[in-house]
Protein backbone atom coordinates (compact mmCIF):
# COMPACT_ATOMS: atom_id res chain seq x y z
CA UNK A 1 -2.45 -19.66 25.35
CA UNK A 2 -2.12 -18.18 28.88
CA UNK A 3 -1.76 -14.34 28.96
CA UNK A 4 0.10 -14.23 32.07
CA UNK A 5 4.03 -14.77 31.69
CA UNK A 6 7.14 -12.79 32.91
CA UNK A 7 9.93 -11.04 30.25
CA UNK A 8 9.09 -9.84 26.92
CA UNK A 9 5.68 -10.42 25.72
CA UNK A 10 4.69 -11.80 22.31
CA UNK A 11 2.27 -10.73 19.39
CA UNK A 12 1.14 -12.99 16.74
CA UNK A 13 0.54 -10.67 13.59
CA UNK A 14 -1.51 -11.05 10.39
CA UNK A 15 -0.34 -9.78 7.16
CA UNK A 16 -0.89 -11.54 3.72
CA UNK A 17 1.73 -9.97 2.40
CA UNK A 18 5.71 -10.26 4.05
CA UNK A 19 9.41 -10.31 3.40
CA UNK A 20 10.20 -11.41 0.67
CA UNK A 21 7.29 -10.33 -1.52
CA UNK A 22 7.64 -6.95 -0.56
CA UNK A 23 4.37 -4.42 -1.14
CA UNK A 24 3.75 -1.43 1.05
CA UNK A 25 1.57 -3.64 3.40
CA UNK A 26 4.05 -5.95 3.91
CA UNK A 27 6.49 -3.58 4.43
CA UNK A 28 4.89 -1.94 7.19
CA UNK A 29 4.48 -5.18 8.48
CA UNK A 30 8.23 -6.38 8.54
CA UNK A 31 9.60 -2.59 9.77
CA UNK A 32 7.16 -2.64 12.78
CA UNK A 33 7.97 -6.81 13.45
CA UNK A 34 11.89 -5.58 13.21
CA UNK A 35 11.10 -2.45 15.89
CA UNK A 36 8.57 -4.13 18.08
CA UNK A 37 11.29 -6.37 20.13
CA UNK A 38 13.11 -3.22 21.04
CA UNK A 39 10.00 -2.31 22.62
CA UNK A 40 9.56 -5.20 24.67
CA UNK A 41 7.48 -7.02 22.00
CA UNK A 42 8.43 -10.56 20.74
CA UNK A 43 6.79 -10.69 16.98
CA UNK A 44 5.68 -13.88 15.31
CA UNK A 45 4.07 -13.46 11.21
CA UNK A 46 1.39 -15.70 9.98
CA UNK A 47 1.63 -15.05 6.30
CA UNK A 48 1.08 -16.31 2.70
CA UNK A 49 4.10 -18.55 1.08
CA UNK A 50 3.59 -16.20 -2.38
CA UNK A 51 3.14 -13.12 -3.41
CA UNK A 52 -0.71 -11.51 -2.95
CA UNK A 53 -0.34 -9.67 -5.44
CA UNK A 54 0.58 -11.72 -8.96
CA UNK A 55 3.34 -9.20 -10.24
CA UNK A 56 5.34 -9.24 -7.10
CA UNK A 57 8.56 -10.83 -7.53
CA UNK A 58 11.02 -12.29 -4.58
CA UNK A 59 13.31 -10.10 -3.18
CA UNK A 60 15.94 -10.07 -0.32
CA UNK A 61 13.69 -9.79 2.96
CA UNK A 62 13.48 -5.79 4.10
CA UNK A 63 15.22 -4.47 7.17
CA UNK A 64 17.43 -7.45 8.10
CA UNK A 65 14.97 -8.97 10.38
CA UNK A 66 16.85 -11.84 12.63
CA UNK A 67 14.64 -13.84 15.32
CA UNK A 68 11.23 -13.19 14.29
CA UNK A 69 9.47 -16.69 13.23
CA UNK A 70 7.57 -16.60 10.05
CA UNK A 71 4.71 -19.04 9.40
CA UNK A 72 3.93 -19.19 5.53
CA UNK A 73 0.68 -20.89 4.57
CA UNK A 74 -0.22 -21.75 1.32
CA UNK A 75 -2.90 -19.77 -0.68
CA UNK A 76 -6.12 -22.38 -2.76
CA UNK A 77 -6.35 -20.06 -5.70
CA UNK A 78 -10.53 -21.58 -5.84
CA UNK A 79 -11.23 -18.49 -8.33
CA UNK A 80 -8.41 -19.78 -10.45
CA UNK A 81 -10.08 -23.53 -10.73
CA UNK A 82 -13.14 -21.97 -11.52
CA UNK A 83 -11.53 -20.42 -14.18
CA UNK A 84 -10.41 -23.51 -14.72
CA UNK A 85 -13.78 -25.05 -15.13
CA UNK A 86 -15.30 -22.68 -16.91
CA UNK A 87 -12.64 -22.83 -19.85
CA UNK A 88 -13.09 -26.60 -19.50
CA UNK A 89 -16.99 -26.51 -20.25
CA UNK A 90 -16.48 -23.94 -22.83
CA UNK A 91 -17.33 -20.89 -21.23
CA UNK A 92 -14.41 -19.28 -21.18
CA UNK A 93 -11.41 -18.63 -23.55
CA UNK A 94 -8.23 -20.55 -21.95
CA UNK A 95 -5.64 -17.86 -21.46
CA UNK A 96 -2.81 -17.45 -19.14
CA UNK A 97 -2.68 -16.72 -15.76
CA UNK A 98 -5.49 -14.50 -15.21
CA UNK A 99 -4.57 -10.93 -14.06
CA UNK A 100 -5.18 -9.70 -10.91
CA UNK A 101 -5.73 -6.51 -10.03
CA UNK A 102 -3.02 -4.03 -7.91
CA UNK A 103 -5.41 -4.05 -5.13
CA UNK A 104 -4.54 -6.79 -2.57
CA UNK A 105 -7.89 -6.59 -1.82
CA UNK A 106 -8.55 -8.26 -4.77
CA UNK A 107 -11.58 -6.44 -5.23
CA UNK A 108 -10.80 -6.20 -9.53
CA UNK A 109 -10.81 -9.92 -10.27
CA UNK A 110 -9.89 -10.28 -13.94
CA UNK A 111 -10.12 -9.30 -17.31
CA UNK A 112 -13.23 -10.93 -18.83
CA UNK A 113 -11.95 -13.00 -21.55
CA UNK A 114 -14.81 -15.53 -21.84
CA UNK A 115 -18.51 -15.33 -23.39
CA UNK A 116 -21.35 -12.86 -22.85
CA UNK A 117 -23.70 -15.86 -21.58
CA UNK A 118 -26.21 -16.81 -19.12
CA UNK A 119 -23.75 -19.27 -17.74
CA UNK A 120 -20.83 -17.50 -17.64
CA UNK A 121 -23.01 -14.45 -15.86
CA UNK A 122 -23.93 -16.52 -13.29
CA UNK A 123 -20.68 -18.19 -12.80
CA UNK A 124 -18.83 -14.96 -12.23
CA UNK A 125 -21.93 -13.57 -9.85
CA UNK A 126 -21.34 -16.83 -7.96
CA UNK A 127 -17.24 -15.96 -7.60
CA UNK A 128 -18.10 -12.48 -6.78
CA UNK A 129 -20.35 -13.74 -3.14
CA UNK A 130 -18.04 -17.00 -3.06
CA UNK A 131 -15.16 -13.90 -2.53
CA UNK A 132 -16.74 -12.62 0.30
CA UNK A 133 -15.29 -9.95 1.55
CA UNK A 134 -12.17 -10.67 -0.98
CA UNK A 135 -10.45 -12.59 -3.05
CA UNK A 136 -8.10 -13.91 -0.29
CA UNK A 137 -10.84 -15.11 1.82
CA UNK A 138 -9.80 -18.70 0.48
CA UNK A 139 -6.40 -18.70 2.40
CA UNK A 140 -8.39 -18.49 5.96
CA UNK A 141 -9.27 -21.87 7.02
CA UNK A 142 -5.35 -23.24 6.29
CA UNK A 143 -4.28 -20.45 7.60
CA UNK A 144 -6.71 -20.67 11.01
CA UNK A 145 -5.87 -24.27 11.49
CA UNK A 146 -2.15 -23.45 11.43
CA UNK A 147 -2.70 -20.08 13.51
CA UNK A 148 -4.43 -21.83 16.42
CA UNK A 149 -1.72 -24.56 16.08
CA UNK A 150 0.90 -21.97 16.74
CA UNK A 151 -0.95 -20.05 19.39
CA UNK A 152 -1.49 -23.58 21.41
CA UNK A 153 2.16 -24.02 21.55
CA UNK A 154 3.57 -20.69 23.73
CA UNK A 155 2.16 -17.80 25.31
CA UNK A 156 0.88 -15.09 23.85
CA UNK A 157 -0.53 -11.52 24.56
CA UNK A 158 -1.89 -10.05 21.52
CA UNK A 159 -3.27 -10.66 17.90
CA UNK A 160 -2.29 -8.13 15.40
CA UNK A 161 -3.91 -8.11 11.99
CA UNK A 162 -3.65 -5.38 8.97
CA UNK A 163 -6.18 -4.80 5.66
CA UNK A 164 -6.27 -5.38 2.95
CA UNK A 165 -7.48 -7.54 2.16
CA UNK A 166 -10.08 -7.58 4.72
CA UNK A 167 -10.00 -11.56 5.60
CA UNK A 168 -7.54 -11.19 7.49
CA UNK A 169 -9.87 -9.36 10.17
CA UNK A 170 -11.88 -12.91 9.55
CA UNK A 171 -9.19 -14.55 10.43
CA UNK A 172 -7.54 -12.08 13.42
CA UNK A 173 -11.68 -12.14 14.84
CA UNK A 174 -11.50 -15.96 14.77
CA UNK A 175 -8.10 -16.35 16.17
CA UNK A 176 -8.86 -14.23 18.79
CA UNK A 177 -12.23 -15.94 19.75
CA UNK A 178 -10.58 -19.26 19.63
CA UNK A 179 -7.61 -17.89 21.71
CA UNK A 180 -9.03 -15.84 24.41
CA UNK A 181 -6.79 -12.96 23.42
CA UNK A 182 -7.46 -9.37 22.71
CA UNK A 183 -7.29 -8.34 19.06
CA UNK A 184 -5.44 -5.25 17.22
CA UNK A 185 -6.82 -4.72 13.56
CA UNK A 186 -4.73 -2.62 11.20
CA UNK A 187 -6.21 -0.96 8.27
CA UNK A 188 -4.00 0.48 5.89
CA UNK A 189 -7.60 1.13 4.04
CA UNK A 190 -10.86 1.43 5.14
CA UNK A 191 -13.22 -1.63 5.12
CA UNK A 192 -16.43 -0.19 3.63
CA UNK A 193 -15.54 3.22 4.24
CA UNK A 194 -13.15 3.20 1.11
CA UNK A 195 -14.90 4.69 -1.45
CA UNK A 196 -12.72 3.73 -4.50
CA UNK A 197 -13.68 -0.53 -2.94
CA UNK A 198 -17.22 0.12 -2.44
CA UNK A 199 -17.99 2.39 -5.68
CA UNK A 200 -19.11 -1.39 -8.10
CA UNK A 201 -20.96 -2.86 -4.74
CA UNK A 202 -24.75 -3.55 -5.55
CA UNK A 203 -26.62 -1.88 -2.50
CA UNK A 204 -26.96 -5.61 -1.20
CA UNK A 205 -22.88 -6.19 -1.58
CA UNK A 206 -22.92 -2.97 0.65
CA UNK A 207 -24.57 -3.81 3.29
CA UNK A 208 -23.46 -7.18 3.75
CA UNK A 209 -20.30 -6.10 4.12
CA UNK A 210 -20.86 -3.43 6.32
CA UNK A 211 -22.87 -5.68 8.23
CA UNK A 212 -19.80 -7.98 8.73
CA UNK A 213 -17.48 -4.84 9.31
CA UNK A 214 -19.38 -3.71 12.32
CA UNK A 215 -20.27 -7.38 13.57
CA UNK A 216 -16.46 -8.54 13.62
CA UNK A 217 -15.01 -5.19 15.16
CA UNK A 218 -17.17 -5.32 18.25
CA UNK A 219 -14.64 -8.18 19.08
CA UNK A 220 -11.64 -5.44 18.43
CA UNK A 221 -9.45 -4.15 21.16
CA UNK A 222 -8.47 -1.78 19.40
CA UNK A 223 -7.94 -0.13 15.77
CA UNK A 224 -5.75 1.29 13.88
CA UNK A 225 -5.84 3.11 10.65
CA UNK A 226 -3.05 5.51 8.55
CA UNK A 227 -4.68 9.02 8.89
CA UNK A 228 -6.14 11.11 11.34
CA UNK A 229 -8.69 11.76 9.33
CA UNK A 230 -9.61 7.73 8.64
CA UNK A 231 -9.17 7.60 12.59
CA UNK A 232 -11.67 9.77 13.16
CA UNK A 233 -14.58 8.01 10.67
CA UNK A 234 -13.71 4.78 12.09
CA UNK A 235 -14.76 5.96 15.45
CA UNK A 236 -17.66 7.61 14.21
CA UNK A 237 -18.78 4.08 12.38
CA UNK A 238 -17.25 1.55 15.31
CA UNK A 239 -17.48 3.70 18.74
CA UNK A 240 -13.91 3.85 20.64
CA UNK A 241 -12.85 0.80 21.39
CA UNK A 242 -12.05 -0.48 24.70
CA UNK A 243 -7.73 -0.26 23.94
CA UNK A 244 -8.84 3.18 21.81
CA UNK A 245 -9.04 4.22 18.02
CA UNK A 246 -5.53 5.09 16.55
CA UNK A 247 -3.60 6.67 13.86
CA UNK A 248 -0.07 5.84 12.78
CA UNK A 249 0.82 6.18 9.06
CA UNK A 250 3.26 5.23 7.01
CA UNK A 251 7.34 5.69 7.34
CA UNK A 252 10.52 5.08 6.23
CA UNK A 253 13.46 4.11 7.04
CA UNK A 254 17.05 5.43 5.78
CA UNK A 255 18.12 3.06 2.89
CA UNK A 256 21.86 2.59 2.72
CA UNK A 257 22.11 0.50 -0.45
CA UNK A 258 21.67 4.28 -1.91
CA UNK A 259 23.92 6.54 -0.30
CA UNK A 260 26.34 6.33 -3.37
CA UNK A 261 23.30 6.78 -5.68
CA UNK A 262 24.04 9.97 -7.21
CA UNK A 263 21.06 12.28 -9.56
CA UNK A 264 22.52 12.22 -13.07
CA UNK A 265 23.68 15.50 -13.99
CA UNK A 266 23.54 15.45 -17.92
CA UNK A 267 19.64 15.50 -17.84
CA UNK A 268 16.50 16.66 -15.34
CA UNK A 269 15.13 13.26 -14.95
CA UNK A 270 11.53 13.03 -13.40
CA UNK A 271 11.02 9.81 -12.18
CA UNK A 272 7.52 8.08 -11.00
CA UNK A 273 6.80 4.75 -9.29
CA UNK A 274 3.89 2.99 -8.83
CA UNK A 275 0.91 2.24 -10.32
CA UNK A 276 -1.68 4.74 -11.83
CA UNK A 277 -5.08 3.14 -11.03
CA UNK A 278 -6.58 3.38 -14.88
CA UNK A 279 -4.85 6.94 -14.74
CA UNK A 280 -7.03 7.71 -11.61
CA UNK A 281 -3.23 8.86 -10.60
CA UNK A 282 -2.97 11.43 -13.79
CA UNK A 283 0.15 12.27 -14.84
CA UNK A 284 -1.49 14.42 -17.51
CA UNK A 285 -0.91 18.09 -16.03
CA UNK A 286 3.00 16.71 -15.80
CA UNK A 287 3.50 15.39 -19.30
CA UNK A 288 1.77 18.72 -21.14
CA UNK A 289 3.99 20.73 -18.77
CA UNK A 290 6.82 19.25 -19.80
CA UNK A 291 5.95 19.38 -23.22
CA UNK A 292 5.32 23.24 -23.04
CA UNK A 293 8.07 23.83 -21.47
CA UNK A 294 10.03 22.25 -24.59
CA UNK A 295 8.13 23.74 -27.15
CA UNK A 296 8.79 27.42 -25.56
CA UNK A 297 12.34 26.86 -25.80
CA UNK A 298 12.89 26.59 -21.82
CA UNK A 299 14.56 23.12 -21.80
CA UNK A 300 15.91 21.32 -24.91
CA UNK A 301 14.16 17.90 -25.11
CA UNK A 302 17.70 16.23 -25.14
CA UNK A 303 17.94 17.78 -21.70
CA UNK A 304 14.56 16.29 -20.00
CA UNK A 305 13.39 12.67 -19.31
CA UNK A 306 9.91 11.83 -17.47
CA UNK A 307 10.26 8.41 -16.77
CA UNK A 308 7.52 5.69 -15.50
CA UNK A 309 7.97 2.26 -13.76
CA UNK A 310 4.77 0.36 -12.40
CA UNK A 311 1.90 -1.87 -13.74
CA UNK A 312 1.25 -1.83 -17.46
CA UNK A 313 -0.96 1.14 -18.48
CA UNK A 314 -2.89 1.31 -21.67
CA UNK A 315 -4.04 4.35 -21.12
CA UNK A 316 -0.37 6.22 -20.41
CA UNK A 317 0.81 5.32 -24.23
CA UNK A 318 -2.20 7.06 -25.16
CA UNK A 319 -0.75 10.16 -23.17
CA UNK A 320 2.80 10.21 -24.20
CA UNK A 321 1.93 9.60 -28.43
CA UNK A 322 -0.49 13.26 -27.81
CA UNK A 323 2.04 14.81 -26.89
CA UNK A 324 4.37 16.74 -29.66
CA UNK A 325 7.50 15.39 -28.28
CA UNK A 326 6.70 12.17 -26.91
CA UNK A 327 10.19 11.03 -26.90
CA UNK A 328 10.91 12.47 -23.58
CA UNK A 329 8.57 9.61 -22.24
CA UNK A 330 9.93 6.53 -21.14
CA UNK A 331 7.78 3.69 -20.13
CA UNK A 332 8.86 1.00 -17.81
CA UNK A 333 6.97 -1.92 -16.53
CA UNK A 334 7.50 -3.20 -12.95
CA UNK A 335 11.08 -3.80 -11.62
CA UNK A 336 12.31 -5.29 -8.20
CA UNK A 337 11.42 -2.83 -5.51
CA UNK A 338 15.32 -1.92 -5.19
CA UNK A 339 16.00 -1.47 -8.63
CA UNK A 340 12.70 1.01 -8.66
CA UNK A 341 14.02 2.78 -5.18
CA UNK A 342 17.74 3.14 -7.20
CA UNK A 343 15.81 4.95 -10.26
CA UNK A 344 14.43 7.28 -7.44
CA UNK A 345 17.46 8.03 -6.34
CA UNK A 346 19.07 9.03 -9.49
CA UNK A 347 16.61 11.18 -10.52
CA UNK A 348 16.52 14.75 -10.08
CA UNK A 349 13.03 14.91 -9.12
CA UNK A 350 10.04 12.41 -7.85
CA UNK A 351 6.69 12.51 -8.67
CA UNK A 352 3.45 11.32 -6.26
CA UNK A 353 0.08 11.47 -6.76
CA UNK A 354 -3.44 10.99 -5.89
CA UNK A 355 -6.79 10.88 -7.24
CA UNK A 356 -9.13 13.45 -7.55
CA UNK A 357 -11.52 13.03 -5.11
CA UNK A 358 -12.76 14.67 -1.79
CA UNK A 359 -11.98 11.06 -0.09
CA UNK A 360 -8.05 11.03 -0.83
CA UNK A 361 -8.06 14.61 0.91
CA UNK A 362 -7.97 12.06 4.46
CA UNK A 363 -5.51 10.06 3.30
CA UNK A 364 -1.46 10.54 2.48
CA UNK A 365 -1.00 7.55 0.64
CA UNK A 366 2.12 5.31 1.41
CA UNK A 367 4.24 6.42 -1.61
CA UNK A 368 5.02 9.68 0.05
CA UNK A 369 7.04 7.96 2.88
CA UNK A 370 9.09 5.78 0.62
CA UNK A 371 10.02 8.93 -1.19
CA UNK A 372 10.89 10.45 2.17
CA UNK A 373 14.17 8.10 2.47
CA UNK A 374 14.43 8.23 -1.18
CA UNK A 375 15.99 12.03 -0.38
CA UNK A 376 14.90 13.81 -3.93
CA UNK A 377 12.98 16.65 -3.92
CA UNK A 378 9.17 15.31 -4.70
CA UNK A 379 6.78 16.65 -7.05
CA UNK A 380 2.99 16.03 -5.44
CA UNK A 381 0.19 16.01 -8.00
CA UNK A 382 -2.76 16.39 -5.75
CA UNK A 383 -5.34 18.77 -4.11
CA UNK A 384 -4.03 21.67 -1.47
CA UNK A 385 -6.58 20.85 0.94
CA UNK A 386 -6.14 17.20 1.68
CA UNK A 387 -3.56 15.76 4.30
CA UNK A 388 -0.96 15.03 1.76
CA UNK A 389 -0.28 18.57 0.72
CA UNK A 390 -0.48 19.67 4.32
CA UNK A 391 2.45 17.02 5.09
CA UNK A 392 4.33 18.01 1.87
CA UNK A 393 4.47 21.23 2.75
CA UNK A 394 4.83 20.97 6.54
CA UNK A 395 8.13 18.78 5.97
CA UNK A 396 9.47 20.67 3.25
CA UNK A 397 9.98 17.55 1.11
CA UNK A 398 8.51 19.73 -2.57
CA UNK A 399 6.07 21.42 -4.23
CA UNK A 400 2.24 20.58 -4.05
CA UNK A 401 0.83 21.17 -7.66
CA UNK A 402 -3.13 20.75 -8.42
CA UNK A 403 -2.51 22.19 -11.79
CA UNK A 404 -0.37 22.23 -15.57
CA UNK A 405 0.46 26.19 -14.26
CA UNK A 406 1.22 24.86 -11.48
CA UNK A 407 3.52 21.99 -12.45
CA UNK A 408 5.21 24.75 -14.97
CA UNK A 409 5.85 27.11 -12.19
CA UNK A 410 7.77 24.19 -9.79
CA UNK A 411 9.23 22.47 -12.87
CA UNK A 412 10.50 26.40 -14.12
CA UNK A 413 11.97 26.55 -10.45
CA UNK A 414 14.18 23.35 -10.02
CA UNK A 415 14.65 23.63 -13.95
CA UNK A 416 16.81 26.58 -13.36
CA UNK A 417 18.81 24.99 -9.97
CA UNK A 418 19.63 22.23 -12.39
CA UNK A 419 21.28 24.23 -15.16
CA UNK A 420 23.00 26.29 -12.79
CA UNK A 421 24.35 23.51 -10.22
CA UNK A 422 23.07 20.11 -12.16
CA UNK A 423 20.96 18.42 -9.46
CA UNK A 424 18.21 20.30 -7.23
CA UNK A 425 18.66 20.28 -3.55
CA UNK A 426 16.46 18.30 -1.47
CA UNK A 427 15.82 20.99 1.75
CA UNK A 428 13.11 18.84 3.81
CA UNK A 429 13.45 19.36 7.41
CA UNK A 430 15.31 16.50 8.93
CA UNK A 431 13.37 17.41 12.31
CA UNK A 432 10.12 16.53 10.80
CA UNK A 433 11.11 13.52 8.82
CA UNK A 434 12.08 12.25 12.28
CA UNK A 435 8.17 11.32 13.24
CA UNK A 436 7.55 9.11 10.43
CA UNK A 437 10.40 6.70 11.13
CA UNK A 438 9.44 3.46 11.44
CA UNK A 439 11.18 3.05 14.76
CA UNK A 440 9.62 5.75 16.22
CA UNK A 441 5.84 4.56 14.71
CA UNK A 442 6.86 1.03 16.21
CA UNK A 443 7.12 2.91 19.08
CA UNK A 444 3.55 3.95 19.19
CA UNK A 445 2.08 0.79 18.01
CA UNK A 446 3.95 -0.90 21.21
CA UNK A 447 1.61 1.55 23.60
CA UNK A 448 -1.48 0.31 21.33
CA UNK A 449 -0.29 -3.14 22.14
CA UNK A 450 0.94 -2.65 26.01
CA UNK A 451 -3.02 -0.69 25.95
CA UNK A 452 -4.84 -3.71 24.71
CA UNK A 453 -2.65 -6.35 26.71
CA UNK A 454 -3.30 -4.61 30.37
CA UNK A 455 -7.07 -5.02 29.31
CA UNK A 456 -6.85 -8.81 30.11
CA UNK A 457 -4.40 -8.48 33.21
């Protein structure tokens, strides 16, 4: 566990979620553990041996990644043998799996399928505080015992760690302690600074967690976070840290697998996917554009298809059967991410985003920079004042729509490109693009680490 060696130095990172269960997190994990050795960075991945997130299927690993060691530890799933309990006294309906929520902080457990009792109150109370701060908090001590066990057997310089879920700051703060070494921590959200997390806590869930937030990050080096913004309320909350506060968002990289994926020329295809959050992502100003737009006679419905893929949606069926031609609708559950990046790709146009709410006005959100190698022009549901339409814009990758006018207007726009040409240019401006590739972000998470590492020299 010496710090002192000669040649390329090495980083032990934390991610729960890695190649080949790939979710955004993980994917930002593998791209920067591809980059970092070109930067003088030798990458090793403590990681989960499934998927965090229940509906993630296996696929091929992202990025070809050769020589970087992966350490999979398995995940005790002690909510799941509660579960199991409960059903067995009674408490509880047996059902299948129980579903977990999108959020790999795991902070929506499951759908309550059990009994309104005293028991069965108390017994999910006592899973809520036995999940502190998350779900996942149950993988940490396998994971710590084989994450010291590595770290004992070569040098190392740095721990790396990225949220959610949030344990694995637990588990980066512990390593570090036990190790001697200084500590990056990665949030892709905030910790209790993420209002769409915190908005169920009880005041005393609140400031527990807070409590631990600001207790374990005095041991930080250094942090990171995805938006200026977020940067800048992290250093308000934490103080700079000794290696410096830090943003660097999300990117993309070219995908090859879809240069001969071609948009389909017989109809405007609108394509989103992703989850909608309980239609906290509402595609509502979209669908009653559309659906204007047919009943005026500007498109003929045989000539238009809005098309979903993502997590089931009750509420989205609700939507489309409102509308007067809900046939234009399609509704897909969740496919392998290639097979959802291919639908992309043949579509005309893309759709993105975000929730209404002053907070996602300092955030982008990492489906924009998948859609940047995507290449189709993208259609941004979302405030103008928040980051995302500033990068939108900025980059030229669409149109930034906060309203159904709004959505008419763009949609009347590349409508008429399509029936003149059959496909709508995408015009972004290479030149811009060029920042948010994950070679060049590696590149500025390698100063982060090279920052932190000549702290302990």
């Amino acid at each position: 566990m010496s710090k002192k060696g000669t040649g390329r130095r090495s980083v032990f990172m934390i991610s729960s979620s890695y190649p080949p269960y790939v979710t955004l997190g993980g994917m930002r994990t593998s791209k920067f553990a591809q980059y970092l050795p070109g930067f003088g960075w030798q990458p090793t991945v403590l990681t989960m041996s499934g998927p965090a997130r229940r509906w993630v299927s296996p696929q091929n690993p992202a990025g070809g990644i050769t020589g970087v060691k992966v350490i999979r530890v398995p995940f005790f799933d002690l909510i799941a043998l509660m579960d199991g309990v409960a059903q067995g006294l009674g408490l509880a309906e047996k059902a299948g799996p129980p579903e977990r929520s999108a959020d790999e902080s795991g902070a929506g457990r499951r759908r309550e399928r059990g009994l309104g009792s005293g028991a069965l109150s108390t017994l999910r109370r006592l899973e809520r505080w036995a999940a502190f701060p998350d779900y996942y908090v149950f993988w940490l001590p396998n994971a710590f015992v084989q994450g010291i066990r590595e770290l004992k057997s070569k040098t190392y310089h740095v721990l790396y760690s990225t949220s959610p879920p949030n344990s694995c700051h637990l588990l980066g703060a512990a390593l570090s302690a036990a190790a001697g070494l200084p500590w990056v921590a990665d949030f892709r959200d905030p910790w209790t600074q993420n209002v769409y997390r915190t908005a169920s806590f009880s005041p005393a869930r609140f400031k527990a967690e807070r409590g631990c937030e600001k207790r374990l990050l005095r041991r930080a080096s250094a942090l990171v976070t995805v938006s200026e913004a977020l940067a800048e309320d992290m250093r308000d909350l934490h103080g700079d840290r000794p290696g410096g506060v830090y943003c660097i968002t999300g990117g993309f990289d070219s995908d090859y697998s879809l240069a001969g994926v071609q948009p389909g020329r017989d109809r405007f295809t609108i394509t989103y996917a992703g989850s909608l959050y309980g239609l906290k992502r509402d595609p509502t100003p979209l669908l009653e554009a559309v659906d204007e737009l047919i009943r005026v006679g500007f498109i003929e419905r045989e000539k238009i298809l809005v098309r979903f893929y993502g997590p089931y949606e009750p509420g989205l069926a609700g939507l489309k059967n409102r509308l007067t031609y809900p046939e234009v609708v399609e509704i897909n559950g969740v496919v392998p991410r290639e097979e959802a990046l291919v639908r992309l790709a043949e579509s005309s146009i893309v759709v993105t985003m975000q929730w209404s709410n002053p907070y996602d006005e300092k955030i982008y959100g990492g489906k924009i920079f998948e859609l940047m190698g995507v290449g189709r022009p993208v259609l941004t549901l979302a405030s103008h004042q928040g980051l995302l339409a500033r990068l939108v814009e900025r980059t030229g990758l669409g149109r930034v729509c906060a309203s159904k006018e709004e959505v008419k207007s763009a949609l009347c726009v590349w409508i008429e490109e399509f029936k003149r040409h059959g496909c709508v240019e995408f015009s972004a401006k290479a030149e811009e693009l060029e920042v948010y590739r994950w070679k060049n972000l590696t590149a500025r998470l390698a100063a982060v680490l090279n920052s932190v590492s000549a702290l302990t020299t």
